[in-house]
PDB file of N, CA and C in Angstrom:
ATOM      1  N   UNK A   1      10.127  59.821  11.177  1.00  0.00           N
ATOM      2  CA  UNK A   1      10.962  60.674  10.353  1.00  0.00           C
ATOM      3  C   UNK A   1      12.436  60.317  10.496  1.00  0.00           C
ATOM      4  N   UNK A   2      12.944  59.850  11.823  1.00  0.00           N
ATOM      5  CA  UNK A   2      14.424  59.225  11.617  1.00  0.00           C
ATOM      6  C   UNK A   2      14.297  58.033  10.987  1.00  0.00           C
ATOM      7  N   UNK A   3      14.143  57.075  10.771  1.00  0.00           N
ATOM      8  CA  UNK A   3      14.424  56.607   9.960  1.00  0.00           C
ATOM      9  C   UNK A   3      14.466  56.988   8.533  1.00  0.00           C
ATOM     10  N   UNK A   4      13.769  57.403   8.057  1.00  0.00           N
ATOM     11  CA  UNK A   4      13.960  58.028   6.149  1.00  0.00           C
ATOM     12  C   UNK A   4      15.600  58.641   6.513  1.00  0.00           C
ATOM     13  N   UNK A   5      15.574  59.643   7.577  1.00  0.00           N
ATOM     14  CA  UNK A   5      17.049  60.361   7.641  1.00  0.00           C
ATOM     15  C   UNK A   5      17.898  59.654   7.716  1.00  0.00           C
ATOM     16  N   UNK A   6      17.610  58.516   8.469  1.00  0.00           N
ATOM     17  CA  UNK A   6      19.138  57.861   9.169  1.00  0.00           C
ATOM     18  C   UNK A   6      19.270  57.188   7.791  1.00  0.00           C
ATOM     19  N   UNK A   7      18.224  56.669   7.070  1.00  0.00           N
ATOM     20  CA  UNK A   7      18.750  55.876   5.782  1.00  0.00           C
ATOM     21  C   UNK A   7      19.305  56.296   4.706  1.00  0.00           C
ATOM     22  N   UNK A   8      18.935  57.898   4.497  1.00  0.00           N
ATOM     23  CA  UNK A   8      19.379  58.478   3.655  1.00  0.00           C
ATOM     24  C   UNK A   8      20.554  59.163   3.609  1.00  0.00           C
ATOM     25  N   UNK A   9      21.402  59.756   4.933  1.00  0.00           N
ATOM     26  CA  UNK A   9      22.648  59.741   5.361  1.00  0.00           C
ATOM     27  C   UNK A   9      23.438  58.607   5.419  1.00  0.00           C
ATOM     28  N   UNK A  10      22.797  57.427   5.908  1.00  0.00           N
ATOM     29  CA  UNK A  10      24.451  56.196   6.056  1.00  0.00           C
ATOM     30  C   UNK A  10      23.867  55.449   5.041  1.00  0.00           C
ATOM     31  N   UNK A  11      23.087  54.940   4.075  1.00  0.00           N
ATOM     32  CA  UNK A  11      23.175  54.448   2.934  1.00  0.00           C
ATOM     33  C   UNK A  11      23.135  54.740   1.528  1.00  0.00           C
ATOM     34  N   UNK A  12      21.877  55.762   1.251  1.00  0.00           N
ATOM     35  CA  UNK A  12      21.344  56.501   0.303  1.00  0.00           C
ATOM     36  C   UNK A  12      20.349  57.045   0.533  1.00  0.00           C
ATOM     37  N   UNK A  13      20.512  58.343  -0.606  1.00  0.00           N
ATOM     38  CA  UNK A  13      19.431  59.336  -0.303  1.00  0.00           C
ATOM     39  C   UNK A  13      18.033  58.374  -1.192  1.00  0.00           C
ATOM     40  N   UNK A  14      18.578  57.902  -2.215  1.00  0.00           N
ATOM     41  CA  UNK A  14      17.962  56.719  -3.080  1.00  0.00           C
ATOM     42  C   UNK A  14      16.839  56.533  -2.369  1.00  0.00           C
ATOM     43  N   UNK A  15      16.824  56.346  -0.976  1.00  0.00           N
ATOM     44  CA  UNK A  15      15.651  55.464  -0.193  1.00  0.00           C
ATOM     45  C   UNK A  15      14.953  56.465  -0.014  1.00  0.00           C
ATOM     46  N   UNK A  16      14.554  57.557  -0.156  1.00  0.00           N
ATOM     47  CA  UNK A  16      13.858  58.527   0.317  1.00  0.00           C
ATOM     48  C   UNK A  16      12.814  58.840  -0.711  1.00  0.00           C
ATOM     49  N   UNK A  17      13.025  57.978  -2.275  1.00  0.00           N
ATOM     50  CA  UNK A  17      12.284  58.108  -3.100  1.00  0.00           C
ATOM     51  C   UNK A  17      11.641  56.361  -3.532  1.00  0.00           C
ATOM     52  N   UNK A  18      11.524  55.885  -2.270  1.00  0.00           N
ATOM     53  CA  UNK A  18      11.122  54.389  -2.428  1.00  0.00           C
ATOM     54  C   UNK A  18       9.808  54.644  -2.015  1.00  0.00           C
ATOM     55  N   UNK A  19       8.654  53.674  -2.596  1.00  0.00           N
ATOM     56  CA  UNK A  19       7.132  53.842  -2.660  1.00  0.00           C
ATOM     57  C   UNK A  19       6.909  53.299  -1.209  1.00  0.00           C
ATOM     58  N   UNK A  20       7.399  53.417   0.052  1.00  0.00           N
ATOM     59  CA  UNK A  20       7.367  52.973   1.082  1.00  0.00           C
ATOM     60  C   UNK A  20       7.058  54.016   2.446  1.00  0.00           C
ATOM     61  N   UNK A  21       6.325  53.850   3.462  1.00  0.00           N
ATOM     62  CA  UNK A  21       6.161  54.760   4.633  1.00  0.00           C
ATOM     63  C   UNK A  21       7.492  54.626   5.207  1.00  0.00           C
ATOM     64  N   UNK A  22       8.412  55.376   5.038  1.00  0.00           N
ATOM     65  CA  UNK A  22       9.854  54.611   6.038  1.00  0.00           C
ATOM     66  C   UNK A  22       9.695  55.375   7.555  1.00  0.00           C
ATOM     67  N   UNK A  23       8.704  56.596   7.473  1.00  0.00           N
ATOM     68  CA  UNK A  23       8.293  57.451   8.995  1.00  0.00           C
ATOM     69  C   UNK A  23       8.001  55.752   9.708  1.00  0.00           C
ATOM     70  N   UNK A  24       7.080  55.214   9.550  1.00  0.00           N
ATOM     71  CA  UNK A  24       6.803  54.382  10.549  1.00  0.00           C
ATOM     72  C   UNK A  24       7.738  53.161  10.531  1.00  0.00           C
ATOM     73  N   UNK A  25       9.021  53.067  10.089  1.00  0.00           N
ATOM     74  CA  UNK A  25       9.325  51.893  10.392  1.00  0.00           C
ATOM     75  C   UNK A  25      10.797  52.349  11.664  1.00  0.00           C
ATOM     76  N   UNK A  26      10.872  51.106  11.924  1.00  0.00           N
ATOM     77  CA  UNK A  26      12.206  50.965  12.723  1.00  0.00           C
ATOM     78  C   UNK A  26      13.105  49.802  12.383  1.00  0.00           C
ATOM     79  N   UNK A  27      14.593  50.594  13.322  1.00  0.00           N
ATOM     80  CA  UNK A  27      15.517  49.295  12.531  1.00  0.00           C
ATOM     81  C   UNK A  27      16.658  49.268  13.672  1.00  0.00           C
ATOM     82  N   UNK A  28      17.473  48.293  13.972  1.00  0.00           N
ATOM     83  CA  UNK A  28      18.633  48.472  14.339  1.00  0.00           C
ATOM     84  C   UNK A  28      19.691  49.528  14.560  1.00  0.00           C
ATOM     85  N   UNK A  29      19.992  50.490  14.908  1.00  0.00           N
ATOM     86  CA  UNK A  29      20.856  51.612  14.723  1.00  0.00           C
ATOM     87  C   UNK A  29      22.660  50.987  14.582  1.00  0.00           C
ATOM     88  N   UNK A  30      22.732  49.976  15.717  1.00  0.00           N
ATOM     89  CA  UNK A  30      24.019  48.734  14.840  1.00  0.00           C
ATOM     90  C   UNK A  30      24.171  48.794  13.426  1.00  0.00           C
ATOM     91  N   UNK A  31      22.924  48.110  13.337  1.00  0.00           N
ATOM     92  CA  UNK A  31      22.629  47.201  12.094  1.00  0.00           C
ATOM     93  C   UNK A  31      23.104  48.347  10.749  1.00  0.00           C
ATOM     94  N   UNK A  32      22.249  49.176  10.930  1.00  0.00           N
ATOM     95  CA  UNK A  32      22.094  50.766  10.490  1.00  0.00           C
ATOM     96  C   UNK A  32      23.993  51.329  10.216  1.00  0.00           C
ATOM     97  N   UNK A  33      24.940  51.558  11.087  1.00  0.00           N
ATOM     98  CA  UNK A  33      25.706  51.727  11.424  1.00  0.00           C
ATOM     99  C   UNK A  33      26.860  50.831  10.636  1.00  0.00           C
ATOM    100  N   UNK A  34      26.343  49.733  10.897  1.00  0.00           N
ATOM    101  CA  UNK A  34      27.745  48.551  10.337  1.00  0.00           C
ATOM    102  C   UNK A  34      27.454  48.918   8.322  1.00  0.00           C
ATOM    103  N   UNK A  35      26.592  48.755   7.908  1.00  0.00           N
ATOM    104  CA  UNK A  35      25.638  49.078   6.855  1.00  0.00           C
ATOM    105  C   UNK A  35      26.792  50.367   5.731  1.00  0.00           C
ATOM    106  N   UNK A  36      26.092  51.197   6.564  1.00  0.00           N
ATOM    107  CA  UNK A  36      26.899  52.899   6.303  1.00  0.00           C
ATOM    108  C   UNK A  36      28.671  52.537   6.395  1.00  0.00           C
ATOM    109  N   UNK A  37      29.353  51.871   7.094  1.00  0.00           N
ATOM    110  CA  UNK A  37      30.488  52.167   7.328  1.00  0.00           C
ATOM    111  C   UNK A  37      30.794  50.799   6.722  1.00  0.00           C
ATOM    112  N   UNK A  38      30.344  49.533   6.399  1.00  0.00           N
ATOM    113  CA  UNK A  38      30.666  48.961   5.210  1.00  0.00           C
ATOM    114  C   UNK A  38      30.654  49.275   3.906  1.00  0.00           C
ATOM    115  N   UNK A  39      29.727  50.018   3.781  1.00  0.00           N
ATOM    116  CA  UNK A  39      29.676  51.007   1.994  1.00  0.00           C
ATOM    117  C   UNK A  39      30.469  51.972   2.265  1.00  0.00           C
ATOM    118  N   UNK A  40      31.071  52.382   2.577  1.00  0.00           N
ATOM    119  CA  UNK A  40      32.191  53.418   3.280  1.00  0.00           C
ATOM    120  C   UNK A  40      31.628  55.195   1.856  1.00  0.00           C
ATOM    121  N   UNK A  41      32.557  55.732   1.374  1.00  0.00           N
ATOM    122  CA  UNK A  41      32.850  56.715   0.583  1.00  0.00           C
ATOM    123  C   UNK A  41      32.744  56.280  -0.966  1.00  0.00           C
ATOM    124  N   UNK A  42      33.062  54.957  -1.075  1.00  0.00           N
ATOM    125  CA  UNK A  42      33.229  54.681  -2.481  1.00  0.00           C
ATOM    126  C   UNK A  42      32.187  54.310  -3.253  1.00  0.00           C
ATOM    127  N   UNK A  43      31.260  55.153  -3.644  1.00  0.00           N
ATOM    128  CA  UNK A  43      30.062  55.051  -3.988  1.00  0.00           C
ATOM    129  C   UNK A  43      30.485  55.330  -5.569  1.00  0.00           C
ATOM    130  N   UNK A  44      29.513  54.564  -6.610  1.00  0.00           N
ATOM    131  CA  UNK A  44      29.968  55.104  -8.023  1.00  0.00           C
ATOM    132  C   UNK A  44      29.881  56.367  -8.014  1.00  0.00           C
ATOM    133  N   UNK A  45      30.371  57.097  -8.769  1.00  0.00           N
ATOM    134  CA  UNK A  45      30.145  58.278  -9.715  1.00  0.00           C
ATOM    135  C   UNK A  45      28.489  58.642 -10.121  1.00  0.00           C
ATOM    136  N   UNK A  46      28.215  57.878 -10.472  1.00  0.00           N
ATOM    137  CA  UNK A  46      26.441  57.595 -11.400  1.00  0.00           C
ATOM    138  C   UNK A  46      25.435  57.499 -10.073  1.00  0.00           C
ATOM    139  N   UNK A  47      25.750  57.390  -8.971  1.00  0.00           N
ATOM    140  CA  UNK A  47      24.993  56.902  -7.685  1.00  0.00           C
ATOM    141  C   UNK A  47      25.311  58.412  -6.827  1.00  0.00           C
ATOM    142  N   UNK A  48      26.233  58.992  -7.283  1.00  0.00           N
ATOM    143  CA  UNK A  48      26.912  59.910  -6.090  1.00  0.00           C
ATOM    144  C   UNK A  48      26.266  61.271  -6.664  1.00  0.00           C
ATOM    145  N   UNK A  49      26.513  61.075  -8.467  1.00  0.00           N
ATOM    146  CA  UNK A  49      26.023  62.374  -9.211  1.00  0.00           C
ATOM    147  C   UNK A  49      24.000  62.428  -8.697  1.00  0.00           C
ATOM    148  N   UNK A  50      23.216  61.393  -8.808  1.00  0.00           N
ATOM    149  CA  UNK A  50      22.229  61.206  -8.541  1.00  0.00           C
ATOM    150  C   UNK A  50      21.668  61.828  -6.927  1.00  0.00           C
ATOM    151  N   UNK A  51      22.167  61.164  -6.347  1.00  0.00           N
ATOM    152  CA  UNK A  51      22.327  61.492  -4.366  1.00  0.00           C
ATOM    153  C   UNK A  51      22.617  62.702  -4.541  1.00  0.00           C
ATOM    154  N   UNK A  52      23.467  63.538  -5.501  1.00  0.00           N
ATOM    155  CA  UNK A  52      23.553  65.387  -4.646  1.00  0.00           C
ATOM    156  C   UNK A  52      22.103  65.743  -5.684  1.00  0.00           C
ATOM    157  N   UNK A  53      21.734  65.615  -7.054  1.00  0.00           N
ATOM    158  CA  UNK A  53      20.709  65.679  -7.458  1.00  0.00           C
ATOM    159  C   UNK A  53      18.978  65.808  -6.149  1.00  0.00           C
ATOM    160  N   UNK A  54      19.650  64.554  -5.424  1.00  0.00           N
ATOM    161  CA  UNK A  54      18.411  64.382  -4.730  1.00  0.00           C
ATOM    162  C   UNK A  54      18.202  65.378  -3.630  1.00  0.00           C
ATOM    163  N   UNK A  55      19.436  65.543  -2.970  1.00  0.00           N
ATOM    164  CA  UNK A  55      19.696  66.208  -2.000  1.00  0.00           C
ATOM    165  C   UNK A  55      19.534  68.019  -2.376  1.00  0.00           C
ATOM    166  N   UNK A  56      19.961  68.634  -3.563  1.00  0.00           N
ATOM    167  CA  UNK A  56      19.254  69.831  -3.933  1.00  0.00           C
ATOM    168  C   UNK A  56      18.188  69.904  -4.404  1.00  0.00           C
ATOM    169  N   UNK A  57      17.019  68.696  -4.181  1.00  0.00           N
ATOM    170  CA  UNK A  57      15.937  69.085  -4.234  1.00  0.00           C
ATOM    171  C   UNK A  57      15.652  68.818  -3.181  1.00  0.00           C
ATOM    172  N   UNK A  58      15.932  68.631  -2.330  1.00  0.00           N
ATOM    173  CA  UNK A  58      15.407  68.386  -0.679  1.00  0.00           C
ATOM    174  C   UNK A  58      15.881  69.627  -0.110  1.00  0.00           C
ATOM    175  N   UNK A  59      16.841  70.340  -0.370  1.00  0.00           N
ATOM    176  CA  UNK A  59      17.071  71.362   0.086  1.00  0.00           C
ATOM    177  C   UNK A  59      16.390  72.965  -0.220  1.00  0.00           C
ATOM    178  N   UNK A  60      16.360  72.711  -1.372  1.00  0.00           N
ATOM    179  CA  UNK A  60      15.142  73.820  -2.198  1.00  0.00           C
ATOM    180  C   UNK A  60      13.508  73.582  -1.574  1.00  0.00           C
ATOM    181  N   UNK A  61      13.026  72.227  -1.587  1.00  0.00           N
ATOM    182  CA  UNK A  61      11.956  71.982  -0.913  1.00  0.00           C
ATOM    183  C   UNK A  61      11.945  72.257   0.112  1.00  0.00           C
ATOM    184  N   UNK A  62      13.314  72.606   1.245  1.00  0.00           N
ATOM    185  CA  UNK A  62      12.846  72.669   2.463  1.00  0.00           C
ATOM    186  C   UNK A  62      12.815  74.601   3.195  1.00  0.00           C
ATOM    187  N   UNK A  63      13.224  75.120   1.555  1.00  0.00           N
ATOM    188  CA  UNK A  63      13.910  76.502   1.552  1.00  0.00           C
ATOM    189  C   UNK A  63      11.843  76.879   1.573  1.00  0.00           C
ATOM    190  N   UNK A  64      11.472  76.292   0.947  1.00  0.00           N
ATOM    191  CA  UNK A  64      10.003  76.556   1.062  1.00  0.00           C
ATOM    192  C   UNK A  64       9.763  78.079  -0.231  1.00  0.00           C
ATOM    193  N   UNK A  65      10.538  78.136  -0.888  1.00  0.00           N
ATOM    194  CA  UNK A  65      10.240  79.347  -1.880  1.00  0.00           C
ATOM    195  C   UNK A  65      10.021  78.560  -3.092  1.00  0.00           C
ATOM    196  N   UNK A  66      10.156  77.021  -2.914  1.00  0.00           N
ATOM    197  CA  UNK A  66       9.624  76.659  -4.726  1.00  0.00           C
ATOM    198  C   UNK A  66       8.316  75.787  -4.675  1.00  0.00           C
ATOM    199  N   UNK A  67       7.396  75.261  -5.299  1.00  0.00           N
ATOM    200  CA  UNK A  67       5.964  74.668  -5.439  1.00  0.00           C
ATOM    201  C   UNK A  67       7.068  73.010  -5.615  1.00  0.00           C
ATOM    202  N   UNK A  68       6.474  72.346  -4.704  1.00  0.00           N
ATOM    203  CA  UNK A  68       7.098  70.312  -4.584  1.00  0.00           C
ATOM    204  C   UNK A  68       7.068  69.855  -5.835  1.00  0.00           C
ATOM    205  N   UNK A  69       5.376  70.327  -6.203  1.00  0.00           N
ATOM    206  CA  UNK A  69       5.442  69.466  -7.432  1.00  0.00           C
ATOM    207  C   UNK A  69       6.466  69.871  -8.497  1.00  0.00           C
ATOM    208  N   UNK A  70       6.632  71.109  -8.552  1.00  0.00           N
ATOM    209  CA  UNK A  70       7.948  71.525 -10.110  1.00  0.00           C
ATOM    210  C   UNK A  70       9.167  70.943  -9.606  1.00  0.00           C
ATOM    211  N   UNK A  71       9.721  70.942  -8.060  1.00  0.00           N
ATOM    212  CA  UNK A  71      11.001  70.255  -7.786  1.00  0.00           C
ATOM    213  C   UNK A  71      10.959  69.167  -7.949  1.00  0.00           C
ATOM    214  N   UNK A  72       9.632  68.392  -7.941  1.00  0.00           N
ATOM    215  CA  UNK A  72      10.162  66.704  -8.002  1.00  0.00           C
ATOM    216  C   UNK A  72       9.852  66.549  -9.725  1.00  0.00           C
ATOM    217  N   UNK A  73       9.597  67.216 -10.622  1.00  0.00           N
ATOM    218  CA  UNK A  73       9.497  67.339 -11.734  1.00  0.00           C
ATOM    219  C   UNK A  73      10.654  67.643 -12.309  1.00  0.00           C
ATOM    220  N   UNK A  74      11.450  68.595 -11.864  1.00  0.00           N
ATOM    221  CA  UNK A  74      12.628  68.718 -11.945  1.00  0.00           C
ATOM    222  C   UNK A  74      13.984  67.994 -11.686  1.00  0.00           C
ATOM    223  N   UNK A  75      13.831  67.182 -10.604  1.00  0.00           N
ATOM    224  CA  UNK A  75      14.615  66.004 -10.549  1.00  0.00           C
ATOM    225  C   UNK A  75      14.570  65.191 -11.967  1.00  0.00           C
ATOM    226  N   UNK A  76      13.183  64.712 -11.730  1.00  0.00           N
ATOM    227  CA  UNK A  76      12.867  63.657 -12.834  1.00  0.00           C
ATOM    228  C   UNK A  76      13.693  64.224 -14.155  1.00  0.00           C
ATOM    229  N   UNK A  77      13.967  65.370 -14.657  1.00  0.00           N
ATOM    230  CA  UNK A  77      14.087  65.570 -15.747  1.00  0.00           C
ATOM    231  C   UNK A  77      15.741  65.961 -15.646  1.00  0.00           C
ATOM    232  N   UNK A  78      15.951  66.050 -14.554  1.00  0.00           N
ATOM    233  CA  UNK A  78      17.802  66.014 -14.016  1.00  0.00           C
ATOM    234  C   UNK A  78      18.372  65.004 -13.946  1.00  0.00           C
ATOM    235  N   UNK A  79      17.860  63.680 -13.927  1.00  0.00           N
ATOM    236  CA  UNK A  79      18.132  62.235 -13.411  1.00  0.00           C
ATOM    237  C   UNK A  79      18.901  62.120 -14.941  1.00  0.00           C
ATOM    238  N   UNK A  80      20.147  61.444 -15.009  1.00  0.00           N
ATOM    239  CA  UNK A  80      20.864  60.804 -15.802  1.00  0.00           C
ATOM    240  C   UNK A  80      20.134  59.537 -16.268  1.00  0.00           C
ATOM    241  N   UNK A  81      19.177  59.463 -16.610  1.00  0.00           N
ATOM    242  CA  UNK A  81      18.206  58.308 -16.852  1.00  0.00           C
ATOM    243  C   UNK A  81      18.735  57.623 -17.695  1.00  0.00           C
ATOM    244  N   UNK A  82      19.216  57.736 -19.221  1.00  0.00           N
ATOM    245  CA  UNK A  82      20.115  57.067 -19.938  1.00  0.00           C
ATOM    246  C   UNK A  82      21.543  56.251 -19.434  1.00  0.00           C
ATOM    247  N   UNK A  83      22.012  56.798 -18.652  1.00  0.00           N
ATOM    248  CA  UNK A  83      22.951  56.351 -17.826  1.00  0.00           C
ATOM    249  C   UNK A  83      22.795  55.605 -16.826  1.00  0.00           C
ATOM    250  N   UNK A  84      21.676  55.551 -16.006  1.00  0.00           N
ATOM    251  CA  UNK A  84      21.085  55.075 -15.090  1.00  0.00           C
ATOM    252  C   UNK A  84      20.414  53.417 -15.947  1.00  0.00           C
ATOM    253  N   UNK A  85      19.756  53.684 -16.731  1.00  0.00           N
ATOM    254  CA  UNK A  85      19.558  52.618 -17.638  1.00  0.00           C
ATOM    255  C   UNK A  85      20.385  51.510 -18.058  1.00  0.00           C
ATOM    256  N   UNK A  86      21.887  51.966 -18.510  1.00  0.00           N
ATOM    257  CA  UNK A  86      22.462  51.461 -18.978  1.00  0.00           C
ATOM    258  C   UNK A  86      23.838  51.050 -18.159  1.00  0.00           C
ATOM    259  N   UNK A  87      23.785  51.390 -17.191  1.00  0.00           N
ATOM    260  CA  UNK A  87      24.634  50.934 -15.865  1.00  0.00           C
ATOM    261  C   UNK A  87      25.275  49.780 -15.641  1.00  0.00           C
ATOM    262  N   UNK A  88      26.487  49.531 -15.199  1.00  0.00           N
ATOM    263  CA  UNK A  88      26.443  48.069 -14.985  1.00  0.00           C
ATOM    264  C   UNK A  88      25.823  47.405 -14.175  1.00  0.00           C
ATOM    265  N   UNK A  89      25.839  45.724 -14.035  1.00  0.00           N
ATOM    266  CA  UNK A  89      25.548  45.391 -12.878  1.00  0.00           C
ATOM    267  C   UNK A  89      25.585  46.019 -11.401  1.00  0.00           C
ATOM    268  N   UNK A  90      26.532  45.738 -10.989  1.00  0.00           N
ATOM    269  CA  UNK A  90      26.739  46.381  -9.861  1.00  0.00           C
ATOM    270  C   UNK A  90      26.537  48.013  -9.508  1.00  0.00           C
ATOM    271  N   UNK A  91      27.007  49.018 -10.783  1.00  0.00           N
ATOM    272  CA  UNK A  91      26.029  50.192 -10.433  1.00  0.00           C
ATOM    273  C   UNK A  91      24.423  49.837 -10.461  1.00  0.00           C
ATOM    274  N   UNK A  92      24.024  49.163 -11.335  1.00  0.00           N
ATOM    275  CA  UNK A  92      22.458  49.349 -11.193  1.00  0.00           C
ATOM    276  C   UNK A  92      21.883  48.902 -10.218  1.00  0.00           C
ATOM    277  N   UNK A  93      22.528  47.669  -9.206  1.00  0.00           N
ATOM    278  CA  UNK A  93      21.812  47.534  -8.433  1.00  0.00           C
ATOM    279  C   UNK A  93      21.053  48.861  -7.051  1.00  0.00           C
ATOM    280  N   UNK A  94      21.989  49.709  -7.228  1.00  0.00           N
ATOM    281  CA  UNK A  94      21.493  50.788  -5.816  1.00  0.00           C
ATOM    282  C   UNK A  94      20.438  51.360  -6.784  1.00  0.00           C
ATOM    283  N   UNK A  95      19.823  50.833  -8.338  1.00  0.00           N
ATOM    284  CA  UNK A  95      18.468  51.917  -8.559  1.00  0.00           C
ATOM    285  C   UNK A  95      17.628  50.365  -9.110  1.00  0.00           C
ATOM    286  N   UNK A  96      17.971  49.609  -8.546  1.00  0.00           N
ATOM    287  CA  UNK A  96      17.234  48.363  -8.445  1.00  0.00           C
ATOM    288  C   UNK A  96      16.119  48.211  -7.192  1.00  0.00           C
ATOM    289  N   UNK A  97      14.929  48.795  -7.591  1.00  0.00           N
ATOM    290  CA  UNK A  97      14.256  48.095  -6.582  1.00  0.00           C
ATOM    291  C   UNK A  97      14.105  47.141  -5.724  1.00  0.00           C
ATOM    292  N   UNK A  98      14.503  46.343  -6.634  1.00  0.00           N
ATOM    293  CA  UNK A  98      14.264  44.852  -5.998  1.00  0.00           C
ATOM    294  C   UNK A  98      15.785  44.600  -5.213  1.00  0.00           C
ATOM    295  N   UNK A  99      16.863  45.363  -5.919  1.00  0.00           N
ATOM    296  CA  UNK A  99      18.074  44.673  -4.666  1.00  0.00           C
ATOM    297  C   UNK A  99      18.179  45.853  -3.333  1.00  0.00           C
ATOM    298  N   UNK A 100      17.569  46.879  -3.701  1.00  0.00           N
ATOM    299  CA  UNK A 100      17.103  47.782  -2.435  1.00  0.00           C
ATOM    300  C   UNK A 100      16.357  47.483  -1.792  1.00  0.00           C
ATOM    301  N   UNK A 101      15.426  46.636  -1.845  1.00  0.00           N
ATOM    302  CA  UNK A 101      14.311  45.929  -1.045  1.00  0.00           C
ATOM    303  C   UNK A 101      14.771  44.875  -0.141  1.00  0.00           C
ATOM    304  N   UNK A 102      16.350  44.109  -1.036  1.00  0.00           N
ATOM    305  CA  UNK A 102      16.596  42.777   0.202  1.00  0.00           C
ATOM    306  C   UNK A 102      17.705  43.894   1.235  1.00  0.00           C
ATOM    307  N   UNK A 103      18.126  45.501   1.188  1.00  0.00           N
ATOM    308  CA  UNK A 103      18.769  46.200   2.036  1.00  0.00           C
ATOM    309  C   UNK A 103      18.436  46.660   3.150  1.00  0.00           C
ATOM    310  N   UNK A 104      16.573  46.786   2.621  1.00  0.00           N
ATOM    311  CA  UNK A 104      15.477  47.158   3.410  1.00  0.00           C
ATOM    312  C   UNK A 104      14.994  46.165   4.098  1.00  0.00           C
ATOM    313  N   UNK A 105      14.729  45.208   3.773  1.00  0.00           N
ATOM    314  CA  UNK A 105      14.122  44.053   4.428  1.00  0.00           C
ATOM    315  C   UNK A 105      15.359  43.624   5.232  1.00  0.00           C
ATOM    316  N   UNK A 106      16.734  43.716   5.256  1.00  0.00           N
ATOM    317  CA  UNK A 106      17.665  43.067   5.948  1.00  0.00           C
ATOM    318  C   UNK A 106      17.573  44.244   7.221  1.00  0.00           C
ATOM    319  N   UNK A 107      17.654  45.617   7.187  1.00  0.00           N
ATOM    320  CA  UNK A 107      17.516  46.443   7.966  1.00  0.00           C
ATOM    321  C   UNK A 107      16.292  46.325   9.128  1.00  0.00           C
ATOM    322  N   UNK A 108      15.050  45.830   8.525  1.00  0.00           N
ATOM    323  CA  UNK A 108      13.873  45.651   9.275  1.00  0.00           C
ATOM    324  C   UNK A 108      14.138  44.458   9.706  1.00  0.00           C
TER     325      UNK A 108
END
């Protein structure tokens, strides 16, 4: 379970909705560390609006008064998806699987 946390505090909450077991993995806490404080605060707008999105449904889910499945249904239908779509390069990569995967794989 620390890891999903530690990734979702110093990089993105983003990773917490990756098709991956992140409970069982481990990583560097350095590595982890240099990571978070090289991406510092300046996260887009489109990445930042998304991350509190994610984060009030993690918080409602953990309030335990709403059913998972309508909150993660509810995200889905909160997600700036048009925007997210049409992103630039460099915003799209943090909802790029594939360039979140060489962040993940560099971490492991």
């Amino acid at each position: 379970m620390q890891a999903a946390l530690h990734l979702s505090l110093l990089i993105s909450s983003i990773y917490l909705l990756l098709p991956v077991q992140l409970t069982e993995k481990s990583y560097n806490r350095d590595t982890m560390l240099s990571i978070g404080t090289y991406l510092g605060n300046s996260k887009p707008q489109l990445l930042f609006d998304v991350e509190m999105e994610i984060w009030k449904t993690l918080f409602s889910l953990a309030s335990g008064t709403f059913d998972p499945f309508d909150l993660l249904h509810q995200l889905s239908e909160n997600l700036p998806w048009d925007f997210i779509e049409t992103a630039s390069d460099d915003v799209a990569g943090w909802f790029n699987l594939g360039k979140l995967k060489y962040v993940y794989c560099y971490i492991y």
